[in-house]
Protein backbone atom coordinates (compact mmCIF):
# COMPACT_ATOMS: atom_id res chain seq x y z
CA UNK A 1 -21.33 -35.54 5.74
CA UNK A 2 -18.84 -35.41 2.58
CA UNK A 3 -16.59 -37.51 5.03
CA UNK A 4 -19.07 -39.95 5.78
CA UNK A 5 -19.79 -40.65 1.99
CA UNK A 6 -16.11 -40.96 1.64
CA UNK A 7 -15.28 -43.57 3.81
CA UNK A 8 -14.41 -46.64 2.65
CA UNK A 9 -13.94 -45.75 -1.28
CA UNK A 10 -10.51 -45.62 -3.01
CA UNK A 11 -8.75 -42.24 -4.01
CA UNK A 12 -10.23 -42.56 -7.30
CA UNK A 13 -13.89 -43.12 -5.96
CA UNK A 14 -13.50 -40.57 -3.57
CA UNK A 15 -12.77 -37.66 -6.99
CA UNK A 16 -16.17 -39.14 -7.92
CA UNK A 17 -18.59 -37.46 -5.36
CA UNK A 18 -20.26 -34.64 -6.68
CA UNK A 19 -22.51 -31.88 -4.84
CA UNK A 20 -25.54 -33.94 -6.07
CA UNK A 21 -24.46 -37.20 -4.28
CA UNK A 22 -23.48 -34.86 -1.14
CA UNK A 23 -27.89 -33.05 -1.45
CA UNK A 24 -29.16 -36.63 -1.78
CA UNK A 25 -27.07 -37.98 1.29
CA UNK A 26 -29.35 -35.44 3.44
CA UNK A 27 -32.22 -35.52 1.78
CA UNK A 28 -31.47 -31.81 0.00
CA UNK A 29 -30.54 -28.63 1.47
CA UNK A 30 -33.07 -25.19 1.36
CA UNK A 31 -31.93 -23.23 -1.95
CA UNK A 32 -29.89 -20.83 -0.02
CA UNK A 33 -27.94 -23.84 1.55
CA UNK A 34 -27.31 -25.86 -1.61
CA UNK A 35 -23.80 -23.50 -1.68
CA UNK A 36 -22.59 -25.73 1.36
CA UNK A 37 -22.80 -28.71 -0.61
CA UNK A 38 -21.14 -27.68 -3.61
CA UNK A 39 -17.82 -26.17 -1.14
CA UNK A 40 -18.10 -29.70 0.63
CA UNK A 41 -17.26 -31.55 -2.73
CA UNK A 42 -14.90 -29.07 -4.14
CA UNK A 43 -13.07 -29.42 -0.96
CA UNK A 44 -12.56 -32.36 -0.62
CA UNK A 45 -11.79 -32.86 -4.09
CA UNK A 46 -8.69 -30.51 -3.87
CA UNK A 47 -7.70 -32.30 -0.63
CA UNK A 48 -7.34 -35.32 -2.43
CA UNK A 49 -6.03 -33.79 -5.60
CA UNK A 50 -3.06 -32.24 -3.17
CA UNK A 51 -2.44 -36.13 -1.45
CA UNK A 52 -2.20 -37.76 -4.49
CA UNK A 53 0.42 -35.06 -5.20
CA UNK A 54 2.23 -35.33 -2.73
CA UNK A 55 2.41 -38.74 -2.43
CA UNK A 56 4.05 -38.64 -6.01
CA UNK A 57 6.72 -36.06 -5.04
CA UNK A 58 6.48 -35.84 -1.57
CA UNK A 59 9.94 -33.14 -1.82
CA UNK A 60 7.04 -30.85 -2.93
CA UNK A 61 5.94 -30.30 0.51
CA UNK A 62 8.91 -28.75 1.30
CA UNK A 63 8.60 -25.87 -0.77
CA UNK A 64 4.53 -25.47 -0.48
CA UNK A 65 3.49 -22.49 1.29
């Protein structure tokens, strides 16, 4: 779902998405699930955090284990 919400937005918009936008996408989660959407957004927010970078010193990825 996190993927879906990210399509078509920049970098920047993409940082944006927060575990609340991720609950309202699907309508919310049960209380013990709610976990799931706070992982998807930190996720993907350290994904993009790591490409961005990257694509400022892409040498890094030679040395990142």
């Amino acid at each position: 779902m996190v993927t879906e919400i990210a399509t078509n937005r920049t970098v920047e918009e993409a940082l944006k998405i927060k575990p609340e936008d991720i609950l309202d996408e699907l309508g919310g989660l049960p209380e013990d699930h709610v976990h799931c959407a706070v992982l998807a957004a930190h996720t993907l927010n350290q994904a993009l955090k790591d490409y961005q970078m990257m694509a400022k010193a892409p040498w890094k990825k030679l040395y990142k284990s």
